[in-house]
PDB file of N, CA and C in Angstrom:
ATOM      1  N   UNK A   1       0.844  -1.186   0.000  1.00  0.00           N
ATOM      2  CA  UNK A   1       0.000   0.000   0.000  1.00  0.00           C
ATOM      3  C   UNK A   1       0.884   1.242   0.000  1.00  0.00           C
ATOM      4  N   UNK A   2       0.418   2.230  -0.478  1.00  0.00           N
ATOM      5  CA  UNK A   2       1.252   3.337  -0.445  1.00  0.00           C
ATOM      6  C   UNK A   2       0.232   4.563  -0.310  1.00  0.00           C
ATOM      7  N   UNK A   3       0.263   6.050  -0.225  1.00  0.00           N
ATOM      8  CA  UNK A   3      -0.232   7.332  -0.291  1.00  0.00           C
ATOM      9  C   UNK A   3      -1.358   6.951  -0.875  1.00  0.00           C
ATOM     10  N   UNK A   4      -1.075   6.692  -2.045  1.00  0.00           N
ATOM     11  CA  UNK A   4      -2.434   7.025  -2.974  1.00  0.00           C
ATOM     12  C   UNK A   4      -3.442   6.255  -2.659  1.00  0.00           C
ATOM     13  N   UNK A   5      -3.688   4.780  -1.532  1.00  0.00           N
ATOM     14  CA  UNK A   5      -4.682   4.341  -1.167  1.00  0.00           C
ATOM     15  C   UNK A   5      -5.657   5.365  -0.076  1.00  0.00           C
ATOM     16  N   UNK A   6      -5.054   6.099   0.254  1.00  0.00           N
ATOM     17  CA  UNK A   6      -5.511   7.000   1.210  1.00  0.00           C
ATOM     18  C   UNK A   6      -7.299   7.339   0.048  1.00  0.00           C
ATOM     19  N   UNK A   7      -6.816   7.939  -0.940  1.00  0.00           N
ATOM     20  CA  UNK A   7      -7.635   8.034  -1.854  1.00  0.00           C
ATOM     21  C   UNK A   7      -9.005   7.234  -2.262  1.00  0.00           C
ATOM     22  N   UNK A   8      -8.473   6.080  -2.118  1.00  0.00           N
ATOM     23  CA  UNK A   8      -9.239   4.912  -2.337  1.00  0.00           C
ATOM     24  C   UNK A   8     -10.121   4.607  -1.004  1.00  0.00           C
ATOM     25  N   UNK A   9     -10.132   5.167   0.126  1.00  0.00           N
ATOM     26  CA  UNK A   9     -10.867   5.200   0.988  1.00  0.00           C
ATOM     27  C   UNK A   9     -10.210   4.546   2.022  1.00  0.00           C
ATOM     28  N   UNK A  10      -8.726   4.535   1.601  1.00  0.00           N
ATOM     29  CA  UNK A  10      -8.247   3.708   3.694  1.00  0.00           C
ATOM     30  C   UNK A  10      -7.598   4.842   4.428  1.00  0.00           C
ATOM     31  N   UNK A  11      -7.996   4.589   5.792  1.00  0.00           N
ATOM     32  CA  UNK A  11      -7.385   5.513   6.599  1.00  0.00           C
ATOM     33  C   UNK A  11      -6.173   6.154   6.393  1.00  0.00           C
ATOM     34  N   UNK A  12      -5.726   6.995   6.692  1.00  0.00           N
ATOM     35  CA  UNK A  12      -4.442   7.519   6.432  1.00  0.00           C
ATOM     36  C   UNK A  12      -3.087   6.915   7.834  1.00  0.00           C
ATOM     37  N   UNK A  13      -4.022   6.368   8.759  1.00  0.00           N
ATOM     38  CA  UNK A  13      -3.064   6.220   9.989  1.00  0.00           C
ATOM     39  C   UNK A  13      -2.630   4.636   9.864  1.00  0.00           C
ATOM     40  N   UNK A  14      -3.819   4.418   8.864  1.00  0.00           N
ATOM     41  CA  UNK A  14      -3.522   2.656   8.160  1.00  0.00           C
ATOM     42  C   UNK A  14      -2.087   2.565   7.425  1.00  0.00           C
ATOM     43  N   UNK A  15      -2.235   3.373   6.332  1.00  0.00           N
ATOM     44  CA  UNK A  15      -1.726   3.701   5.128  1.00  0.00           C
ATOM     45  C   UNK A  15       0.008   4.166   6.019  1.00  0.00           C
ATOM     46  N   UNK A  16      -0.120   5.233   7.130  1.00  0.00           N
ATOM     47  CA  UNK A  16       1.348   5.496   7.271  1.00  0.00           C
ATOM     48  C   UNK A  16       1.760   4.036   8.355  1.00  0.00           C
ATOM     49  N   UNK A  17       0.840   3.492   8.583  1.00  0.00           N
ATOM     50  CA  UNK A  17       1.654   2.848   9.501  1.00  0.00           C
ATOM     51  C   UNK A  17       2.258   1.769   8.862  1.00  0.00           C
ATOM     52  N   UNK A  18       1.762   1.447   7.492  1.00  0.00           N
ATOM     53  CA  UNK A  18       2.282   0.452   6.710  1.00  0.00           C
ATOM     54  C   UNK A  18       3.343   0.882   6.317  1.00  0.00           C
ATOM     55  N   UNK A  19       3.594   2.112   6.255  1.00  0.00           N
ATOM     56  CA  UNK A  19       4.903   2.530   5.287  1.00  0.00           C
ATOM     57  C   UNK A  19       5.925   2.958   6.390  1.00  0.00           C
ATOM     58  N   UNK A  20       5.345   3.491   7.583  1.00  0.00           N
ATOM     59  CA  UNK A  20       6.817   3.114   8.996  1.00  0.00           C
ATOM     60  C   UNK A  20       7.271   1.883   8.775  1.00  0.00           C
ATOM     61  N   UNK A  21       6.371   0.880   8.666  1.00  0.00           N
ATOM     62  CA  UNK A  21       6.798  -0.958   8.849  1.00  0.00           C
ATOM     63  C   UNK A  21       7.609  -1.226   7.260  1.00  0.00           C
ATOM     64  N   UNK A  22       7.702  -0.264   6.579  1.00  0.00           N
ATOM     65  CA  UNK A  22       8.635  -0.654   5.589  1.00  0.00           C
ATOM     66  C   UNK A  22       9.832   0.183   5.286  1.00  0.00           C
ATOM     67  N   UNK A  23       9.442   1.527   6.188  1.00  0.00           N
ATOM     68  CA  UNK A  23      10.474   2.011   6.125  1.00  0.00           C
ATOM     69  C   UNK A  23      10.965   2.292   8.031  1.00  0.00           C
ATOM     70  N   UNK A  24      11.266   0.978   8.486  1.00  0.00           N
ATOM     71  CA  UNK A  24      11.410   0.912   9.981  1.00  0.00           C
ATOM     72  C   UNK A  24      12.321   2.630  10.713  1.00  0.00           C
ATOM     73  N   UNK A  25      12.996   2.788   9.673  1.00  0.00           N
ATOM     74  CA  UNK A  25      14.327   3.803  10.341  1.00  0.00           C
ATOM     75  C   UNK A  25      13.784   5.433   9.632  1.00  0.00           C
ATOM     76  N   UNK A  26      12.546   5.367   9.479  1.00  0.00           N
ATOM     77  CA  UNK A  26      12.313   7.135   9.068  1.00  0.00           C
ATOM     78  C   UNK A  26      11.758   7.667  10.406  1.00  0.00           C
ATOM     79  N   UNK A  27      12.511   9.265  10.070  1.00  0.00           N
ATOM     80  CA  UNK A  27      11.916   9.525  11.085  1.00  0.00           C
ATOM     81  C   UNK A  27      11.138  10.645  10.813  1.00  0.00           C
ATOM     82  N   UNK A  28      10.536  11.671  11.692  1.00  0.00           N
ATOM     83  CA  UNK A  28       9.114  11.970  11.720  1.00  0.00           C
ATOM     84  C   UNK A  28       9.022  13.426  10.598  1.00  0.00           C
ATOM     85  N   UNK A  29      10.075  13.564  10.626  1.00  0.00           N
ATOM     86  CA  UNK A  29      10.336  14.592   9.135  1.00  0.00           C
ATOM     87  C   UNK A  29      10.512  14.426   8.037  1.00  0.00           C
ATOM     88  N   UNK A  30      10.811  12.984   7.804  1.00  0.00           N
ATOM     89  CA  UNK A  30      11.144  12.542   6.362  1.00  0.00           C
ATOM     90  C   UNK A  30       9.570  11.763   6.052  1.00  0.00           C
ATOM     91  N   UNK A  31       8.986  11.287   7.133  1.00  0.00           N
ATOM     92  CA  UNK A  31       7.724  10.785   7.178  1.00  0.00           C
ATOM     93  C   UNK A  31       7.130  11.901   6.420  1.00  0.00           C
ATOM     94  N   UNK A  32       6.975  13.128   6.874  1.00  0.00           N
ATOM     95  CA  UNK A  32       6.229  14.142   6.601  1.00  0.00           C
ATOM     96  C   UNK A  32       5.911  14.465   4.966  1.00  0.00           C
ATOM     97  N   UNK A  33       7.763  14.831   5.186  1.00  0.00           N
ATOM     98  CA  UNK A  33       8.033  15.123   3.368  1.00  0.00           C
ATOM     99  C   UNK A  33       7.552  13.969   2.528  1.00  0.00           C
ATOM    100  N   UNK A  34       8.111  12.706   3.046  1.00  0.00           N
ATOM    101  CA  UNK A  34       7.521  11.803   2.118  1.00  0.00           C
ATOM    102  C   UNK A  34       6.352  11.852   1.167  1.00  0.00           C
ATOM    103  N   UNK A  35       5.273  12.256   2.299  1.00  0.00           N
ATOM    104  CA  UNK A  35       3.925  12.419   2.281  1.00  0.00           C
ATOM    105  C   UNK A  35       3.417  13.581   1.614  1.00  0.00           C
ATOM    106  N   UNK A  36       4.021  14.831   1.480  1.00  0.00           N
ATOM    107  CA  UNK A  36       3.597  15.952   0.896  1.00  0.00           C
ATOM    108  C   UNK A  36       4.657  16.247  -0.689  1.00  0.00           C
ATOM    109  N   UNK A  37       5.365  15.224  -0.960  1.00  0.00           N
ATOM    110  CA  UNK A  37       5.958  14.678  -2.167  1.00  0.00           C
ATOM    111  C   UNK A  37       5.245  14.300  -3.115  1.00  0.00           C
ATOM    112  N   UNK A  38       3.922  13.364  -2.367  1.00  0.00           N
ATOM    113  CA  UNK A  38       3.093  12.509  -2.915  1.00  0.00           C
ATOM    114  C   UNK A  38       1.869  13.764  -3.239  1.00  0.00           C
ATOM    115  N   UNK A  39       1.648  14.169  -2.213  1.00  0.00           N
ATOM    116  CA  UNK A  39       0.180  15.279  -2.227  1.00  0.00           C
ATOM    117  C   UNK A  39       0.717  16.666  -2.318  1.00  0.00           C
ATOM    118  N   UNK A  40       1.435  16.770  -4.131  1.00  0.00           N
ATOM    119  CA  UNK A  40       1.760  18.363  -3.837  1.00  0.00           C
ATOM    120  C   UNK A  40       0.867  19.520  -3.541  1.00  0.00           C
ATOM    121  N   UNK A  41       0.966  20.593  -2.936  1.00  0.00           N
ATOM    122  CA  UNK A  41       0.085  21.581  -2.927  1.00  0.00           C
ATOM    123  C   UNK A  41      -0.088  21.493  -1.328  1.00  0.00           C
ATOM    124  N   UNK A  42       0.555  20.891  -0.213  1.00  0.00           N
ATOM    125  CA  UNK A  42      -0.125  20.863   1.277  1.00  0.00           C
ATOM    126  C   UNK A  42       0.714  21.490   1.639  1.00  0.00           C
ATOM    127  N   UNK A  43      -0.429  22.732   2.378  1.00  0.00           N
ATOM    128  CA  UNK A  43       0.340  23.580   3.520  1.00  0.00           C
ATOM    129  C   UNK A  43       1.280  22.978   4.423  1.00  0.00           C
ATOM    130  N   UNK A  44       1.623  24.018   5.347  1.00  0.00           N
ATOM    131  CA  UNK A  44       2.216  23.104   6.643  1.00  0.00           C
ATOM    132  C   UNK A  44       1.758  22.268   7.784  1.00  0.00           C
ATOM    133  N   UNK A  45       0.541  22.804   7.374  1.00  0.00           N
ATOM    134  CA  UNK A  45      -0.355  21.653   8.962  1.00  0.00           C
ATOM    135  C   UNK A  45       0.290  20.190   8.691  1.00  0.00           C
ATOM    136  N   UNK A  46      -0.409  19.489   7.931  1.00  0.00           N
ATOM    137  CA  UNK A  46      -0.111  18.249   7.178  1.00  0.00           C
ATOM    138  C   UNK A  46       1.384  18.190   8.130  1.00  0.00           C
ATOM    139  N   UNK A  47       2.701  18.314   7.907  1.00  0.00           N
ATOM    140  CA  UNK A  47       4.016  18.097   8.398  1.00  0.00           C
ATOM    141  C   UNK A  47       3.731  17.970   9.764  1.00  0.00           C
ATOM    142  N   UNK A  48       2.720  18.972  10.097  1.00  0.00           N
ATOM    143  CA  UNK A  48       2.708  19.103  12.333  1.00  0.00           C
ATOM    144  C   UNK A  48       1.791  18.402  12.520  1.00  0.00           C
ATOM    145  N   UNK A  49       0.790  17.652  11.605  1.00  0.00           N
ATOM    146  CA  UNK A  49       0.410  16.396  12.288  1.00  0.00           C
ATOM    147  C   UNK A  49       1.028  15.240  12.150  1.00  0.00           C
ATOM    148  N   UNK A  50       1.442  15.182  10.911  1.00  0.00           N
ATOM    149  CA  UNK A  50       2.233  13.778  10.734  1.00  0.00           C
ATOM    150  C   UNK A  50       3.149  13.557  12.209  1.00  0.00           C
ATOM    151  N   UNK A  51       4.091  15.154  12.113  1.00  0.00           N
ATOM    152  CA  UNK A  51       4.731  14.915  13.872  1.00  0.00           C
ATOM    153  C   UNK A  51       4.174  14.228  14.786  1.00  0.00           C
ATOM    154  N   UNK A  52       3.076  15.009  15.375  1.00  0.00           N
ATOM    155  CA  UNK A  52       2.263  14.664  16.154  1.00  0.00           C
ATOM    156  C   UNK A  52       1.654  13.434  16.309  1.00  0.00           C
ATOM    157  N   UNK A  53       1.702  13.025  15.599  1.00  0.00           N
ATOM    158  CA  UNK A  53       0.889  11.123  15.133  1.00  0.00           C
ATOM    159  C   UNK A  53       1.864  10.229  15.301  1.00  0.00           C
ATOM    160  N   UNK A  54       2.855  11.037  14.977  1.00  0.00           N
ATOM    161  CA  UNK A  54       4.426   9.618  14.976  1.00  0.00           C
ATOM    162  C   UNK A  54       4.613   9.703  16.415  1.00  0.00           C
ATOM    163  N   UNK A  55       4.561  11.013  17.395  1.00  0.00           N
ATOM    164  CA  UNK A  55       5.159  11.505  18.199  1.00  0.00           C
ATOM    165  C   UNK A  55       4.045  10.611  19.398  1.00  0.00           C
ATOM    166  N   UNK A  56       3.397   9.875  18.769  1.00  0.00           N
ATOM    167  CA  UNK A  56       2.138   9.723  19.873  1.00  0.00           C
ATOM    168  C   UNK A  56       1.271  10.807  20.232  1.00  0.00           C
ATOM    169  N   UNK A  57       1.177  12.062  19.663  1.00  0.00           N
ATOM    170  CA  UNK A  57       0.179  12.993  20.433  1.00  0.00           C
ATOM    171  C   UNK A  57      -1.095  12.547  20.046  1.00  0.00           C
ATOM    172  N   UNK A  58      -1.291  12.591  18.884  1.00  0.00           N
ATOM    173  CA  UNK A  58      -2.487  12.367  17.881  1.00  0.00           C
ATOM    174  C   UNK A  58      -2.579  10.445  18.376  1.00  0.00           C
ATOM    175  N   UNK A  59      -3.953  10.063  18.486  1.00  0.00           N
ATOM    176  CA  UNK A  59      -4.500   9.130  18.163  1.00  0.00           C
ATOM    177  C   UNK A  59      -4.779   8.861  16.782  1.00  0.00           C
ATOM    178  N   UNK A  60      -4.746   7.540  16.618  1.00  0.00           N
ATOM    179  CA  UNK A  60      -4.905   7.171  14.858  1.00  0.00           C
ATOM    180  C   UNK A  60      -6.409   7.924  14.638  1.00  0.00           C
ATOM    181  N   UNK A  61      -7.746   7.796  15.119  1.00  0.00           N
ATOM    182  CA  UNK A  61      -8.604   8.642  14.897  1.00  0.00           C
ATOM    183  C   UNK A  61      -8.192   9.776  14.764  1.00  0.00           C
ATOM    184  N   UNK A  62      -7.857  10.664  15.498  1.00  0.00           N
ATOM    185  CA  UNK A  62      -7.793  12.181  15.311  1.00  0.00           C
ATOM    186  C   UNK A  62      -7.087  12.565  13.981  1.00  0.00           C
ATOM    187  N   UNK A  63      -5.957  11.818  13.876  1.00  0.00           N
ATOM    188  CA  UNK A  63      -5.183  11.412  12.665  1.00  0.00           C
ATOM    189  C   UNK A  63      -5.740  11.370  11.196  1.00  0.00           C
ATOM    190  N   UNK A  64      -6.969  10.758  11.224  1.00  0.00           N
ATOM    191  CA  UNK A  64      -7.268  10.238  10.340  1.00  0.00           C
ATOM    192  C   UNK A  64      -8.242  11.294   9.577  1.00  0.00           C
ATOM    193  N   UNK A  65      -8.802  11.811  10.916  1.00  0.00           N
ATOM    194  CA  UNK A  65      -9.949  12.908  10.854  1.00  0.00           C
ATOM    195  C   UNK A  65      -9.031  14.401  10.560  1.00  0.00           C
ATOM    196  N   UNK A  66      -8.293  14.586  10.575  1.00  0.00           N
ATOM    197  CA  UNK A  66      -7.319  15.796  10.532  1.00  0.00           C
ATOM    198  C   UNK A  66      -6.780  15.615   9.473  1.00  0.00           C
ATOM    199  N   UNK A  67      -5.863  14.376   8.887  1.00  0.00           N
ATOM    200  CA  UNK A  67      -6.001  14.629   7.532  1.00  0.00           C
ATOM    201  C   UNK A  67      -6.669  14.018   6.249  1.00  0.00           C
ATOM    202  N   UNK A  68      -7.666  13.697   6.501  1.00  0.00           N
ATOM    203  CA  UNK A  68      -8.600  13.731   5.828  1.00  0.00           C
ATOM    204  C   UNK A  68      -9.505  14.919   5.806  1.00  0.00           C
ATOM    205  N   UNK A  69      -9.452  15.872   6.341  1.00  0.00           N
ATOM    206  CA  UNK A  69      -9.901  17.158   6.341  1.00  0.00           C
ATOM    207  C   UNK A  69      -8.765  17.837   5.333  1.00  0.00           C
ATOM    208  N   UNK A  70      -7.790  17.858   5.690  1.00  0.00           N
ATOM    209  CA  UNK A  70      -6.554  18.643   4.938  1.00  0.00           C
ATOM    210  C   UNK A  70      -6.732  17.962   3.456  1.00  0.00           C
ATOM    211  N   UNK A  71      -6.934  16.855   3.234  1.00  0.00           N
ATOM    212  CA  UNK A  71      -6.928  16.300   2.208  1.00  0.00           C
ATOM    213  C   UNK A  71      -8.351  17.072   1.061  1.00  0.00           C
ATOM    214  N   UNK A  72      -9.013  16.737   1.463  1.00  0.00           N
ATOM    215  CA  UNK A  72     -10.907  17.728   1.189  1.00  0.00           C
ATOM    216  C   UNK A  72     -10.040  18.799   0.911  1.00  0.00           C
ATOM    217  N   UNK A  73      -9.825  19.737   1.756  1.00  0.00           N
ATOM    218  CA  UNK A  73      -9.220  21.009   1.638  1.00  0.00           C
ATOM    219  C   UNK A  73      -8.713  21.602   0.402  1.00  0.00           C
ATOM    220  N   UNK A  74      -7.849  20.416   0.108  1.00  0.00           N
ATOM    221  CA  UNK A  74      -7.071  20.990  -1.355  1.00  0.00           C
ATOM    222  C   UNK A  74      -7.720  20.756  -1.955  1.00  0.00           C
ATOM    223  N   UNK A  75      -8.820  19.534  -2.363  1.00  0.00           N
ATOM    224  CA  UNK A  75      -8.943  18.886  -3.252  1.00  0.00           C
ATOM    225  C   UNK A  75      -9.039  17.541  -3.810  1.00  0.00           C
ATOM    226  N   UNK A  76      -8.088  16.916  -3.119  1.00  0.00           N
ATOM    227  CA  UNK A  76      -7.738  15.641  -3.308  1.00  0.00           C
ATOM    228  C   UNK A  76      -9.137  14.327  -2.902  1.00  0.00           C
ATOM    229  N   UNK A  77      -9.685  14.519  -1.965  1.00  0.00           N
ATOM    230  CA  UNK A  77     -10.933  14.076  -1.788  1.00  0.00           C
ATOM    231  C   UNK A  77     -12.011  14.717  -2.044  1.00  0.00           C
ATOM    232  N   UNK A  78     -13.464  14.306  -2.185  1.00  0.00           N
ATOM    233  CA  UNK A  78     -14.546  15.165  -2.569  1.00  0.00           C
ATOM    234  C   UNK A  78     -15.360  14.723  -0.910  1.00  0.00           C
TER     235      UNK A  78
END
């Protein structure tokens, strides 16, 4: 699985946690960029939650609900 399933309707906290488990040694900034590589056009929120989610602040819900809002936002979801 990668980014673009996010699209397809799976969680996003699904989707990164599959890609920590393949990329065991990233850490929470390269996570970020990774991610806004894939979804050009995202402000900075997007980067301070990804933090926050890796960091444990964020629950995978809140996670999911936060960017999937950011996602709507641009565009990328309807």
């Amino acid at each position: 699985m990668g980014f673009a399933e996010i699209l397809s309707g799976h969680m996003p906290s699904d989707i990164f946690k599959e890609y920590v488990l393949k990329n065991p040694g990233i850490n929470r900034l390269d996570l970020g960029l990774d991610f806004d590589k894939f979804f050009l056009g995202l402000d900075g929120l997007s980067q301070i939650v990804v933090r926050k989610w890796k960091d444990g602040v964020l629950d995978d819900n809140e996670f999911d609900e936060v960017m999937i809002y950011i996602l709507k936002k641009v565009g990328y979801i309807k």
